[in-house]
C-alpha atoms as a PDB file:
ATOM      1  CA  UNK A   1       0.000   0.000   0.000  1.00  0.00           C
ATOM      2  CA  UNK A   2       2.763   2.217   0.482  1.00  0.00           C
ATOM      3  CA  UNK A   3       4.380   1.576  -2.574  1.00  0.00           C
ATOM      4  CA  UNK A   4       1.412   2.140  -4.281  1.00  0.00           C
ATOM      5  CA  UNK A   5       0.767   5.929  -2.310  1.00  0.00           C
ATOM      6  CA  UNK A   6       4.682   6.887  -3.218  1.00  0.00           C
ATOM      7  CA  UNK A   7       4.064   6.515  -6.332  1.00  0.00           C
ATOM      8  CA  UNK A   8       0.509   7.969  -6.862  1.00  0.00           C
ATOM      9  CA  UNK A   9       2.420  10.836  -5.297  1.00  0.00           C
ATOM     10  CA  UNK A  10       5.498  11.212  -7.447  1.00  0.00           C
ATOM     11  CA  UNK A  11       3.130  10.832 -10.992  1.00  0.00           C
ATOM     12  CA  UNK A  12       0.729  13.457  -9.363  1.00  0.00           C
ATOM     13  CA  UNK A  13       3.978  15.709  -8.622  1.00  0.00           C
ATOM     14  CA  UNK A  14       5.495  15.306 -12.351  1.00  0.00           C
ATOM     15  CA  UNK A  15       2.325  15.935 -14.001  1.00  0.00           C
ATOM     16  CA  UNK A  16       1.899  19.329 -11.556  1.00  0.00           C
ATOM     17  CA  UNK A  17       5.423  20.555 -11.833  1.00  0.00           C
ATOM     18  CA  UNK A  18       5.058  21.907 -16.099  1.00  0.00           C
ATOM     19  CA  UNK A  19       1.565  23.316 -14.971  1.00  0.00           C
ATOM     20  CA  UNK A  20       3.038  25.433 -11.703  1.00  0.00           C
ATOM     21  CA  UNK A  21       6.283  26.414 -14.092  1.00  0.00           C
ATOM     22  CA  UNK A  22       3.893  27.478 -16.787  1.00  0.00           C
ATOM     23  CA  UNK A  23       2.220  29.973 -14.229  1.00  0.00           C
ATOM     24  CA  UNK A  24       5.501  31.182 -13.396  1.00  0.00           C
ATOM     25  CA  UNK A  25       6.140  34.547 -15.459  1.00  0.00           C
ATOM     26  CA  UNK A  26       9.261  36.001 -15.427  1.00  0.00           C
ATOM     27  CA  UNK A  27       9.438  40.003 -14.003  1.00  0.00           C
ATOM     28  CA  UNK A  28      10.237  42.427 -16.806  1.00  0.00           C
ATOM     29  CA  UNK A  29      13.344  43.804 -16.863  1.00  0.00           C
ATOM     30  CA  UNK A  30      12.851  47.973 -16.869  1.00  0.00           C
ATOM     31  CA  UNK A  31      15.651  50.162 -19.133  1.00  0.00           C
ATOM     32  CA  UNK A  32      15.612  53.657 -17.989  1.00  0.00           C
ATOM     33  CA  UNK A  33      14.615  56.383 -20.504  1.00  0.00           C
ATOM     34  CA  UNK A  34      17.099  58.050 -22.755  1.00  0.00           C
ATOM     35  CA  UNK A  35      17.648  61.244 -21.415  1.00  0.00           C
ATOM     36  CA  UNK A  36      16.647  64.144 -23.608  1.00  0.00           C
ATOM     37  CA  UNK A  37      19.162  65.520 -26.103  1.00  0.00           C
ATOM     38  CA  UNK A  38      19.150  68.942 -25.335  1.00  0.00           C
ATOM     39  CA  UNK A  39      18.349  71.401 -28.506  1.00  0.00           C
ATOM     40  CA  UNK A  40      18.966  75.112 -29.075  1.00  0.00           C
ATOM     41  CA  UNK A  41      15.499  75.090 -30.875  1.00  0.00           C
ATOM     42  CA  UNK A  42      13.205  77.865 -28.923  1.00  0.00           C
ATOM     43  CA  UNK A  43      13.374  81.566 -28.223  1.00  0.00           C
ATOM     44  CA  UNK A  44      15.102  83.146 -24.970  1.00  0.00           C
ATOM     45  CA  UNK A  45      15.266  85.935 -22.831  1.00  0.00           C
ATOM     46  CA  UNK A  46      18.717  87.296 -21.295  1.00  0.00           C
ATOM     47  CA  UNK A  47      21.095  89.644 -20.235  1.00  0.00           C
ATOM     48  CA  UNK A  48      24.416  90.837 -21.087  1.00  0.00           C
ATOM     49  CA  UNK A  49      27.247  93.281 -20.006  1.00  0.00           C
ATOM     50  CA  UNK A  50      30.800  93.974 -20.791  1.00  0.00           C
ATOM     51  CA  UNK A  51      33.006  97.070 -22.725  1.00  0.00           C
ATOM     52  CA  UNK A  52      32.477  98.993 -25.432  1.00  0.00           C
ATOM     53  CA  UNK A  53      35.713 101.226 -27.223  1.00  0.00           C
ATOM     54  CA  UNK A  54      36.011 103.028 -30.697  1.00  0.00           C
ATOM     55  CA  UNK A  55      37.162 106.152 -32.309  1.00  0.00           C
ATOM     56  CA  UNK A  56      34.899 109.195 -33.165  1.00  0.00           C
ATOM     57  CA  UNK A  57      36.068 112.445 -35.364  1.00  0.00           C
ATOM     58  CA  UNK A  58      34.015 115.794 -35.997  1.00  0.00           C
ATOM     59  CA  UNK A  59      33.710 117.121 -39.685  1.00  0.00           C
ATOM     60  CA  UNK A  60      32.779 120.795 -40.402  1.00  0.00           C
ATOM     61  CA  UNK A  61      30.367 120.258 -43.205  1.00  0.00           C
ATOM     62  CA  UNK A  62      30.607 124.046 -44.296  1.00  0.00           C
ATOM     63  CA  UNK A  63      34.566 124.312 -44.700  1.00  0.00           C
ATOM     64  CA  UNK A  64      34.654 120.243 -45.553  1.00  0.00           C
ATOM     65  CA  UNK A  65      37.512 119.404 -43.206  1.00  0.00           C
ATOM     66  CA  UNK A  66      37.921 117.451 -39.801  1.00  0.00           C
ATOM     67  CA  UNK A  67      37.256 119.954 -36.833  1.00  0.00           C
ATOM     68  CA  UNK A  68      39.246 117.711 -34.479  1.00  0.00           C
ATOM     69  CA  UNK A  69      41.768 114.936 -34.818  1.00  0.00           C
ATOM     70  CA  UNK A  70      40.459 111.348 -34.349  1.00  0.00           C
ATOM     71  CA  UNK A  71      39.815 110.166 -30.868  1.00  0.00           C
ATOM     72  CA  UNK A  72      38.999 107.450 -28.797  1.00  0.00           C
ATOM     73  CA  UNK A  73      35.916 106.855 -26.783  1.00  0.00           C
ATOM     74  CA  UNK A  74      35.426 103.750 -24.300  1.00  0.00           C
ATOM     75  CA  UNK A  75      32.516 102.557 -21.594  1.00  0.00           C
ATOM     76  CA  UNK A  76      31.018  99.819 -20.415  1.00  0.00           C
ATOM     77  CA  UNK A  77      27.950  98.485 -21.747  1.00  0.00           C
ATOM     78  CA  UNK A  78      25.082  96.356 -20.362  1.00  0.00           C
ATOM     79  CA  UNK A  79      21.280  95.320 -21.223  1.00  0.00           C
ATOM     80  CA  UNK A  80      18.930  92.952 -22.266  1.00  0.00           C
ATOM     81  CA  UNK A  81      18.387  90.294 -25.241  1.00  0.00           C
ATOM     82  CA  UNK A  82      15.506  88.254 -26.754  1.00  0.00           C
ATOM     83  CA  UNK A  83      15.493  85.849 -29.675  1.00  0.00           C
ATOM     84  CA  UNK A  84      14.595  82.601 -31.340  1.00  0.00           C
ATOM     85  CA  UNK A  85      16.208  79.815 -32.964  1.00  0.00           C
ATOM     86  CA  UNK A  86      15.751  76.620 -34.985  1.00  0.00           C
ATOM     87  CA  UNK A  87      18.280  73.556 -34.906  1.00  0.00           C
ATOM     88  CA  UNK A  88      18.939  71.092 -37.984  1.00  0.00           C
ATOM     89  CA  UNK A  89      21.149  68.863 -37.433  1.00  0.00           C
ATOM     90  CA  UNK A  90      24.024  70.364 -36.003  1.00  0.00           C
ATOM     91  CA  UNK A  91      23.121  74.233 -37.543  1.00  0.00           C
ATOM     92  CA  UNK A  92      21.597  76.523 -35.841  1.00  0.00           C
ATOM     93  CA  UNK A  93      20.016  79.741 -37.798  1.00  0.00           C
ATOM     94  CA  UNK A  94      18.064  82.198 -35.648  1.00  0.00           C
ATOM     95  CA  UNK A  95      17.212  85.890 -34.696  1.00  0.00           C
ATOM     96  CA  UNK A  96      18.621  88.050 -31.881  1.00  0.00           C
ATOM     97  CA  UNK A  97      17.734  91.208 -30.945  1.00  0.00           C
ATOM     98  CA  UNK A  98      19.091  93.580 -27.801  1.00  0.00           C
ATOM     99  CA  UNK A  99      19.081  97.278 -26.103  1.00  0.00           C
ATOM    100  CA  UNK A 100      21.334  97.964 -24.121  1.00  0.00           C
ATOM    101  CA  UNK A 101      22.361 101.583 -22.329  1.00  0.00           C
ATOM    102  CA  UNK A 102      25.477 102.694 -22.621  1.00  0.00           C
ATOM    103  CA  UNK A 103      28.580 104.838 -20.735  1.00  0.00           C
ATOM    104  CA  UNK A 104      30.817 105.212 -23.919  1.00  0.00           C
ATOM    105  CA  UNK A 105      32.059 108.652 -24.192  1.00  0.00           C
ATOM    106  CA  UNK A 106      35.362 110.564 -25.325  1.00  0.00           C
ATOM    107  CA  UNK A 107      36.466 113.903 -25.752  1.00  0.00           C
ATOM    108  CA  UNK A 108      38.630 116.104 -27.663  1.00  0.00           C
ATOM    109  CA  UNK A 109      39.423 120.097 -28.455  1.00  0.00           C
ATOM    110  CA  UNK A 110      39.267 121.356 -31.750  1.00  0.00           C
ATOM    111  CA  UNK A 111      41.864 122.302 -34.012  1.00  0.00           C
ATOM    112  CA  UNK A 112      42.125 126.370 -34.935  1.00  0.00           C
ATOM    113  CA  UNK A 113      40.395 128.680 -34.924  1.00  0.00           C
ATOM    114  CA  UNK A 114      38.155 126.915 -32.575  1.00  0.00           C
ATOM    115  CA  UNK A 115      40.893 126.157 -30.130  1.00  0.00           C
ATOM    116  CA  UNK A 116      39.727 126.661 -27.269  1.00  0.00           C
ATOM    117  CA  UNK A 117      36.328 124.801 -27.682  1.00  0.00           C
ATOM    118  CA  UNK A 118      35.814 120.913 -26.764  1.00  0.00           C
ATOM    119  CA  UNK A 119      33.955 118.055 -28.059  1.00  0.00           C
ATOM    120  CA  UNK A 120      32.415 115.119 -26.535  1.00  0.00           C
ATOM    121  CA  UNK A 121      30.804 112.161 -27.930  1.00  0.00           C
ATOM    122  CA  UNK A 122      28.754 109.897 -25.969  1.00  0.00           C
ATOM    123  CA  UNK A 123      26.992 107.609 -26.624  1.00  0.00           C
ATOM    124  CA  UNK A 124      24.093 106.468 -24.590  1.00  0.00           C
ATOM    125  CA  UNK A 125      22.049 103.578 -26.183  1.00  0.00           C
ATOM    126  CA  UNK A 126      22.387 100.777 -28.447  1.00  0.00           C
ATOM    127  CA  UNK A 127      20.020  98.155 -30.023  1.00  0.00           C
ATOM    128  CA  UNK A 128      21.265  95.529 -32.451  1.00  0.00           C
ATOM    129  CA  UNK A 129      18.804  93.071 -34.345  1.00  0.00           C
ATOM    130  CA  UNK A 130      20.785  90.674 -35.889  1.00  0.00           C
ATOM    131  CA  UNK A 131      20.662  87.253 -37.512  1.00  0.00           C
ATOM    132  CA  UNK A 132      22.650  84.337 -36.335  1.00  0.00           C
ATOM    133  CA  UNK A 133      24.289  81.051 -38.670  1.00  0.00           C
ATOM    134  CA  UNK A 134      25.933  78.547 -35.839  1.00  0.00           C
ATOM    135  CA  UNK A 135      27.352  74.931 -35.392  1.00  0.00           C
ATOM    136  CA  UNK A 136      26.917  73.196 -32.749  1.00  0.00           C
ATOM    137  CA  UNK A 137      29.732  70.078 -30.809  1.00  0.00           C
ATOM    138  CA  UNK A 138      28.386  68.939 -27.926  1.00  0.00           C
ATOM    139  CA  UNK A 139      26.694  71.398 -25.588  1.00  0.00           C
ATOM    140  CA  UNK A 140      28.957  73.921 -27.944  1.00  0.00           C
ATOM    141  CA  UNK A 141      27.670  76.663 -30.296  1.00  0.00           C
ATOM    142  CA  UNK A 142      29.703  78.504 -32.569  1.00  0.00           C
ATOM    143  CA  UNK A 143      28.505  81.491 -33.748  1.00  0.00           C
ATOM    144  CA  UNK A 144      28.618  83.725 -36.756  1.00  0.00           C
ATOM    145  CA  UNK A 145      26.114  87.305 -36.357  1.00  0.00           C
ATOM    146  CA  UNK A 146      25.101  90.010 -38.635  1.00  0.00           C
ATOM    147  CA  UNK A 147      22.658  92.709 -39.115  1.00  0.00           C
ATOM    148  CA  UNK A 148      21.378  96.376 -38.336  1.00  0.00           C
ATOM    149  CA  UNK A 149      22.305  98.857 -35.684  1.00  0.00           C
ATOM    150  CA  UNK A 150      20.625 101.866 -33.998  1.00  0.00           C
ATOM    151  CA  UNK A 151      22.907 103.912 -31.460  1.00  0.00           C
ATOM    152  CA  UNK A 152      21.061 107.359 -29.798  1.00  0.00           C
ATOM    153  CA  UNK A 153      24.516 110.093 -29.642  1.00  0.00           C
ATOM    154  CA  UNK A 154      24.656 112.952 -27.639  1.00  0.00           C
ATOM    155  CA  UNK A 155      27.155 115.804 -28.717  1.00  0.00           C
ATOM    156  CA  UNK A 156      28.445 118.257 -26.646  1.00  0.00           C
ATOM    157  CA  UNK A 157      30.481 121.045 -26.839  1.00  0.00           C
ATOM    158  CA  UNK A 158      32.265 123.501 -24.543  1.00  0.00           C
ATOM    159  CA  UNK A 159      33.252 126.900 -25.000  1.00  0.00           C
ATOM    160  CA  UNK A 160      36.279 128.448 -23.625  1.00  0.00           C
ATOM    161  CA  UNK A 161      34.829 130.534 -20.969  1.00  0.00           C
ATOM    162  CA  UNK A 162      32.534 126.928 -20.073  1.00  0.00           C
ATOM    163  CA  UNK A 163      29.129 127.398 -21.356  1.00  0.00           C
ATOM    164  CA  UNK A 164      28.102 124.430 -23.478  1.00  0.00           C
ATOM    165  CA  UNK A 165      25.405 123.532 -26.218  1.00  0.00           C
ATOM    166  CA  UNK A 166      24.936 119.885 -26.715  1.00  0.00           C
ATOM    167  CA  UNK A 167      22.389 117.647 -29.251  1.00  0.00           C
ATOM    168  CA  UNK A 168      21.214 114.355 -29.374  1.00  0.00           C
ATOM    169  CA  UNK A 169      20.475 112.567 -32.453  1.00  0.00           C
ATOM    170  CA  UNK A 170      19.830 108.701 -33.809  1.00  0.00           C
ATOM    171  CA  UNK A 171      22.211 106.420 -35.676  1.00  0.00           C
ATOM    172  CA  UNK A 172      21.875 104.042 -38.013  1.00  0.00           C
ATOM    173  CA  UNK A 173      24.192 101.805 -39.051  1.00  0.00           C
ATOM    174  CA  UNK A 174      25.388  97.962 -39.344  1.00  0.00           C
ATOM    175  CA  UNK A 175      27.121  95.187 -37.173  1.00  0.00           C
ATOM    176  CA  UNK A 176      28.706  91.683 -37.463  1.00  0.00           C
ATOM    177  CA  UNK A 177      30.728  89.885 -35.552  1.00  0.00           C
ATOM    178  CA  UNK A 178      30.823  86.689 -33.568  1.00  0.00           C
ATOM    179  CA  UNK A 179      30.365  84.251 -30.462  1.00  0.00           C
ATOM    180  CA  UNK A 180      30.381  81.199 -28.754  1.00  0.00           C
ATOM    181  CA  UNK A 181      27.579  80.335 -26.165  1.00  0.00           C
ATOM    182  CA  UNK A 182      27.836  76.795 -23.972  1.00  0.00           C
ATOM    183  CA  UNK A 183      24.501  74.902 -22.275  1.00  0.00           C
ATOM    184  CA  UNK A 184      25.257  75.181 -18.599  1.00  0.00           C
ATOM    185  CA  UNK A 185      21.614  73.171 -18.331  1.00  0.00           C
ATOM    186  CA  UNK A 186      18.783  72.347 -20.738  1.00  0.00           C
ATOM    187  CA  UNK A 187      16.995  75.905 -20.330  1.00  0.00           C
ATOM    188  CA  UNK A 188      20.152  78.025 -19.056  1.00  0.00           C
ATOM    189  CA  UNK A 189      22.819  79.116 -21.676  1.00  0.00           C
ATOM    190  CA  UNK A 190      26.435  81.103 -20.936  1.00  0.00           C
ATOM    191  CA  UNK A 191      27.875  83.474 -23.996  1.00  0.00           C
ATOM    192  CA  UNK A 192      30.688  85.505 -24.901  1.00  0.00           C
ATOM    193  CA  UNK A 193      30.982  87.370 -27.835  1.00  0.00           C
ATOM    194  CA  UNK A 194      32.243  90.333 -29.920  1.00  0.00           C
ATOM    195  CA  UNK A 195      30.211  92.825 -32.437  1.00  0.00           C
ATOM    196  CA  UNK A 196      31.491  95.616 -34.741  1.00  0.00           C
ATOM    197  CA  UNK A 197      29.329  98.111 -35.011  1.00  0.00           C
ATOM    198  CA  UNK A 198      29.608 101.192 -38.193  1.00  0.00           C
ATOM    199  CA  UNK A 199      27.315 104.166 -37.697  1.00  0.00           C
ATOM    200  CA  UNK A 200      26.208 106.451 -40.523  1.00  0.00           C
ATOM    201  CA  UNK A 201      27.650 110.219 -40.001  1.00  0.00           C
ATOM    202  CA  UNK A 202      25.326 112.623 -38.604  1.00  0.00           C
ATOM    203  CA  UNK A 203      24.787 116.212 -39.041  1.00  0.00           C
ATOM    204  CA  UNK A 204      25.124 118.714 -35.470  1.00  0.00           C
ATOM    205  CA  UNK A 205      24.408 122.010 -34.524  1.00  0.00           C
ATOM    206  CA  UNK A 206      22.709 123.215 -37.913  1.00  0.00           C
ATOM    207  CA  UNK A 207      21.584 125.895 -36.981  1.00  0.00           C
ATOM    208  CA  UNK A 208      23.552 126.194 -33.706  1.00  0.00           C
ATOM    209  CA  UNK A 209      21.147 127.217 -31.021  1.00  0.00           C
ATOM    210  CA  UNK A 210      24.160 129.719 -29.499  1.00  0.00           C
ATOM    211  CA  UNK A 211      25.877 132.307 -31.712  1.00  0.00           C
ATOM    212  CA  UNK A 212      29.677 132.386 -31.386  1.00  0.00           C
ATOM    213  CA  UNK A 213      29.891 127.875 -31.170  1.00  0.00           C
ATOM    214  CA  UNK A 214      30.912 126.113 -33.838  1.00  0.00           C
ATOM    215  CA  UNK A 215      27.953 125.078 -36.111  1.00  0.00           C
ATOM    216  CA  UNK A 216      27.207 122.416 -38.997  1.00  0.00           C
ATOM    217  CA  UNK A 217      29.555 119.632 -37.674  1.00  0.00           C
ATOM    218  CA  UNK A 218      29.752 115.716 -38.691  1.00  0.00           C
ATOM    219  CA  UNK A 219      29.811 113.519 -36.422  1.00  0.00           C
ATOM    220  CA  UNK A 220      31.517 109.989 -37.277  1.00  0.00           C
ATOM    221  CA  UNK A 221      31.852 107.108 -35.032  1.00  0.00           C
ATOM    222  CA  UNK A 222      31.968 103.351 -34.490  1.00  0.00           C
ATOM    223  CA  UNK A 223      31.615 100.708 -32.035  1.00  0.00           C
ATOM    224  CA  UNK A 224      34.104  97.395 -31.377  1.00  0.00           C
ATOM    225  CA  UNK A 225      31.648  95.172 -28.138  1.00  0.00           C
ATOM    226  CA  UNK A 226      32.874  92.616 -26.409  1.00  0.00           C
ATOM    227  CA  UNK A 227      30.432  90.953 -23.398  1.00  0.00           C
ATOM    228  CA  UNK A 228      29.259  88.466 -21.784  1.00  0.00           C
ATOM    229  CA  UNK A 229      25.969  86.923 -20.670  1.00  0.00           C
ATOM    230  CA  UNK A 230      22.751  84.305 -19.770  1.00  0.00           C
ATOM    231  CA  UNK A 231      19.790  83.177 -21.952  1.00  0.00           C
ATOM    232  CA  UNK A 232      17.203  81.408 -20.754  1.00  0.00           C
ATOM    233  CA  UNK A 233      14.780  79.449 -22.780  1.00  0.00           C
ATOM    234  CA  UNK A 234      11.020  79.972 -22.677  1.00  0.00           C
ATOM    235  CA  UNK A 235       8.969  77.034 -21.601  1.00  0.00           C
ATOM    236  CA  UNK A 236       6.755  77.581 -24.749  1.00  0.00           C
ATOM    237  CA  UNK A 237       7.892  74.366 -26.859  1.00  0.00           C
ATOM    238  CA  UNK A 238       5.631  75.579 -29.925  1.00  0.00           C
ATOM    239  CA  UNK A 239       9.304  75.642 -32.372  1.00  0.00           C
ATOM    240  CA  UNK A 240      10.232  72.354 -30.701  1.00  0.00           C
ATOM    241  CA  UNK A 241       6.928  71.288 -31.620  1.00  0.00           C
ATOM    242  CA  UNK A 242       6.438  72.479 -34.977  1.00  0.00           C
ATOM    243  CA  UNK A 243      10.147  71.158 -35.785  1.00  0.00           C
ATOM    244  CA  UNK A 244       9.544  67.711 -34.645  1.00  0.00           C
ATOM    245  CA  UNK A 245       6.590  66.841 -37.023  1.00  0.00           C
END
């Protein structure tokens, strides 16, 4: 009898054992997600600050000679930025705009007869609204920029005995130039960078408001930039979007 329950028991247990192995199922195995690539695709806000230094000479329009020898003029220069940008590949091609105020000034006396006079140059704002062609290695961005330039100039000039006239007036003019910006996290972005800028000449003091100052003067000036600053990406995904489909 004992025989014959050992081996009811061992034919029940082989017939059980594929059955209870079937039921078995084997835990998936989870991979964690890729993390996302990030992409210079979006617009931005920022901010950016550094020096500004050129050269400036004033022309006498009626006798059609310089009224001063060429000098320098140097500040510092700081203010905001906003743009957008698409990514191919590893181009880049976007927009980038910026205002910025200004401390660049210089100043100079005339040559004779107007000895004894001096002129300053200062310039107090700048706006740029450029167009940008990059390449990108890594969280890299290499930079080419180019585009127009508006600068607001204020002219000033001192008589001997130190009563002054002085006249602000708009510039147009162009810039290029070039940077290199670095991903310090997917929405925050570092940049350095350096910008020509070439304003248009501009006519001062005609008519002079004071009789006795020098009248009908040039003005002609440029701008070499070099700064530094932070972008931040906007949360609104609607290029990333859009570029994805």
């Amino acid at each position: 009898m004992r025989k014959m329950l050992c081996a009811s028991m061992a034919a029940s247990a082989l017939m059980l054992g594929p059955a209870i192995a079937a039921d078995l199922s084997v835990a998936p195995i989870y991979k964690a997600a890729p993390a996302p690539v990030p992409t210079w695709t979006g617009s931005y806000v920022g901010i950016a600050g550094g020096g500004t230094w050129g050269s400036a000479v004033v022309h006498n329009n009626t006798t059609g000679v310089d009224q001063t020898p060429r000098f320098d003029l140097s500040g510092a220069i700081v203010g905001v930025t906003t743009g957008l940008q698409v990514q191919n590949g590893n181009i880049v091609i976007g927009y980038e705009g910026d205002t910025s105020i200004t401390s660049k000034k210089g100043s100079v006396f005339e040559f004779p007869p107007n000895a004894g006079f001096s002129n300053e140059v200062r310039e107090r704002w700048l706006s740029t609204f450029r167009g940008r062609v990059g390449v990108t290695q890594n969280n890299w961005l290499f930079y080419a920029t180019a585009g127009g330039a508006l600068a607001n100039v204020e002219h000033t000039i001192t008589s001997p005995a130190g009563a002054a006239i002085a006249e602000k007036n708009w510039h147009w003019g162009w810039t290029a130039g070039a940077g290199v910006e670095v991903k310090i996290s997917p929405d925050w972005s570092a940049k350095m960078e350096y910008l020509y800028v070439g304003l248009q000449d501009k006519s001062y003091f005609n008519p002079v408001p004071v009789a006795g100052f020098p009248s009908n003067q040039q003005v002609r000036f440029d701008d070499h930039i070099v700064r530094v600053g932070v972008n931040y990406k906007l949360p609104w995904n609607v290029l990333d979007s859009f570029f994805k489909r």
